[in-house]
Protein backbone atom coordinates (compact mmCIF):
# COMPACT_ATOMS: atom_id res chain seq x y z
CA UNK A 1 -10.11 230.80 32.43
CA UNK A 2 -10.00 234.84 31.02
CA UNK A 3 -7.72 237.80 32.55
CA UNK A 4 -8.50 241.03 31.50
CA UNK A 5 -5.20 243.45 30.74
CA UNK A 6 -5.64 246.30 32.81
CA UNK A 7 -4.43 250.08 32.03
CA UNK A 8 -1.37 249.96 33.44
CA UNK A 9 -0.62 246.44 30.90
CA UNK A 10 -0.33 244.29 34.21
CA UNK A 11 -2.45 240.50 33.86
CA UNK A 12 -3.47 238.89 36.83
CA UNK A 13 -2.96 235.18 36.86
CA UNK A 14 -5.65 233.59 37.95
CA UNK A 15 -5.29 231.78 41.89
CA UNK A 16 -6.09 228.20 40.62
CA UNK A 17 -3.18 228.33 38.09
CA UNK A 18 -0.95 229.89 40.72
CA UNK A 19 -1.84 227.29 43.05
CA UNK A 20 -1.24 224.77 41.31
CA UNK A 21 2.09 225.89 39.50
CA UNK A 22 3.53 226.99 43.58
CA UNK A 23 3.91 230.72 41.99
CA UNK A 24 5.18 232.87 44.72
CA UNK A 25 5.12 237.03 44.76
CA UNK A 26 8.39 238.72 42.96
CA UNK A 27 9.04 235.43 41.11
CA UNK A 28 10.58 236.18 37.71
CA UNK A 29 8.33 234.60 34.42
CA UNK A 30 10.09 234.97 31.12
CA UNK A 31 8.00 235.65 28.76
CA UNK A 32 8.07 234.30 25.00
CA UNK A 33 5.92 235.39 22.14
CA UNK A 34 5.03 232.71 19.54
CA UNK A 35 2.14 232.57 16.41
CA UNK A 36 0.07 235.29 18.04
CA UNK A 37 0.10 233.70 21.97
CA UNK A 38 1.92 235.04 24.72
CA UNK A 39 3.87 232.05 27.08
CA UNK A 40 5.11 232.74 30.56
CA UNK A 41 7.30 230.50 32.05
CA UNK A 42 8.15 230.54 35.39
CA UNK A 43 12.21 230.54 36.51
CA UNK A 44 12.87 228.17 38.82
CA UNK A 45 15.81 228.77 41.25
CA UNK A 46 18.81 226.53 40.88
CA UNK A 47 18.22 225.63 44.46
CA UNK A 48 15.10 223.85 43.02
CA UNK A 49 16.51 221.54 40.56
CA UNK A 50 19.40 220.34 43.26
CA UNK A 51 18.79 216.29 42.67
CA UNK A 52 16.21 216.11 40.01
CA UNK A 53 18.26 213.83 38.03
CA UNK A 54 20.05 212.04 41.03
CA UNK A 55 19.75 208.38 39.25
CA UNK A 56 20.41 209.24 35.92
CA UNK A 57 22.58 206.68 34.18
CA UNK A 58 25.60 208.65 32.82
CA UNK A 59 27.71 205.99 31.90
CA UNK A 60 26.88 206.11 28.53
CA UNK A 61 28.01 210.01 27.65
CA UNK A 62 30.59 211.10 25.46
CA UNK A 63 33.25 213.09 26.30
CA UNK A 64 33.45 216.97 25.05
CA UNK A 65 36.30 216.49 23.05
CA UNK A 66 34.78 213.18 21.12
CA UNK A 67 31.82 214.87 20.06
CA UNK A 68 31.20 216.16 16.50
C-alpha cells in the first residue's frame, strides 16, 4: 500500500489499515523515527488495557526492595 505526503506534510492512512487497527478520528499516534523509516504507533487509552493481563500468575515476582 503507498500514501502520498501532501503540501501541507499530512499522510493519509490508508482505510484497510485503519480498519483493521480500530483507528478512530483525533486519536493520538506517536511517532518514532528509526534507520530511515518512519513508525506510528497508535496510544491506546488506559481504559483499553483494563484486564488484559487478568490471569497472569504473579506469584512468582520479586519485591522492589529485593531487586538488584
Amino acid at each position: 500500500m503507498q500514501t502520498t505526503i501532501s503540501t501541507k506534510y499530512q499522510v493519509v492512512i490508508p482505510k484497510p489499515v485503519r480498519e483493521r487497527l480500530g483507528l478512530q478520528p483525533k486519536q493520538k499516534l506517536t511517532v518514532l523515527e528509526k534507520d530511515g523509516m518512519i513508525i506510528l504507533i497508535p496510544q491506546t487509552p488506559l481504559e483499553r488495557l483494563r484486564g488484559i493481563a487478568k490471569k497472569a500468575d504473579v506469584g512468582d515476582f520479586r519485591e522492589k526492595k529485593d531487586r538488584f
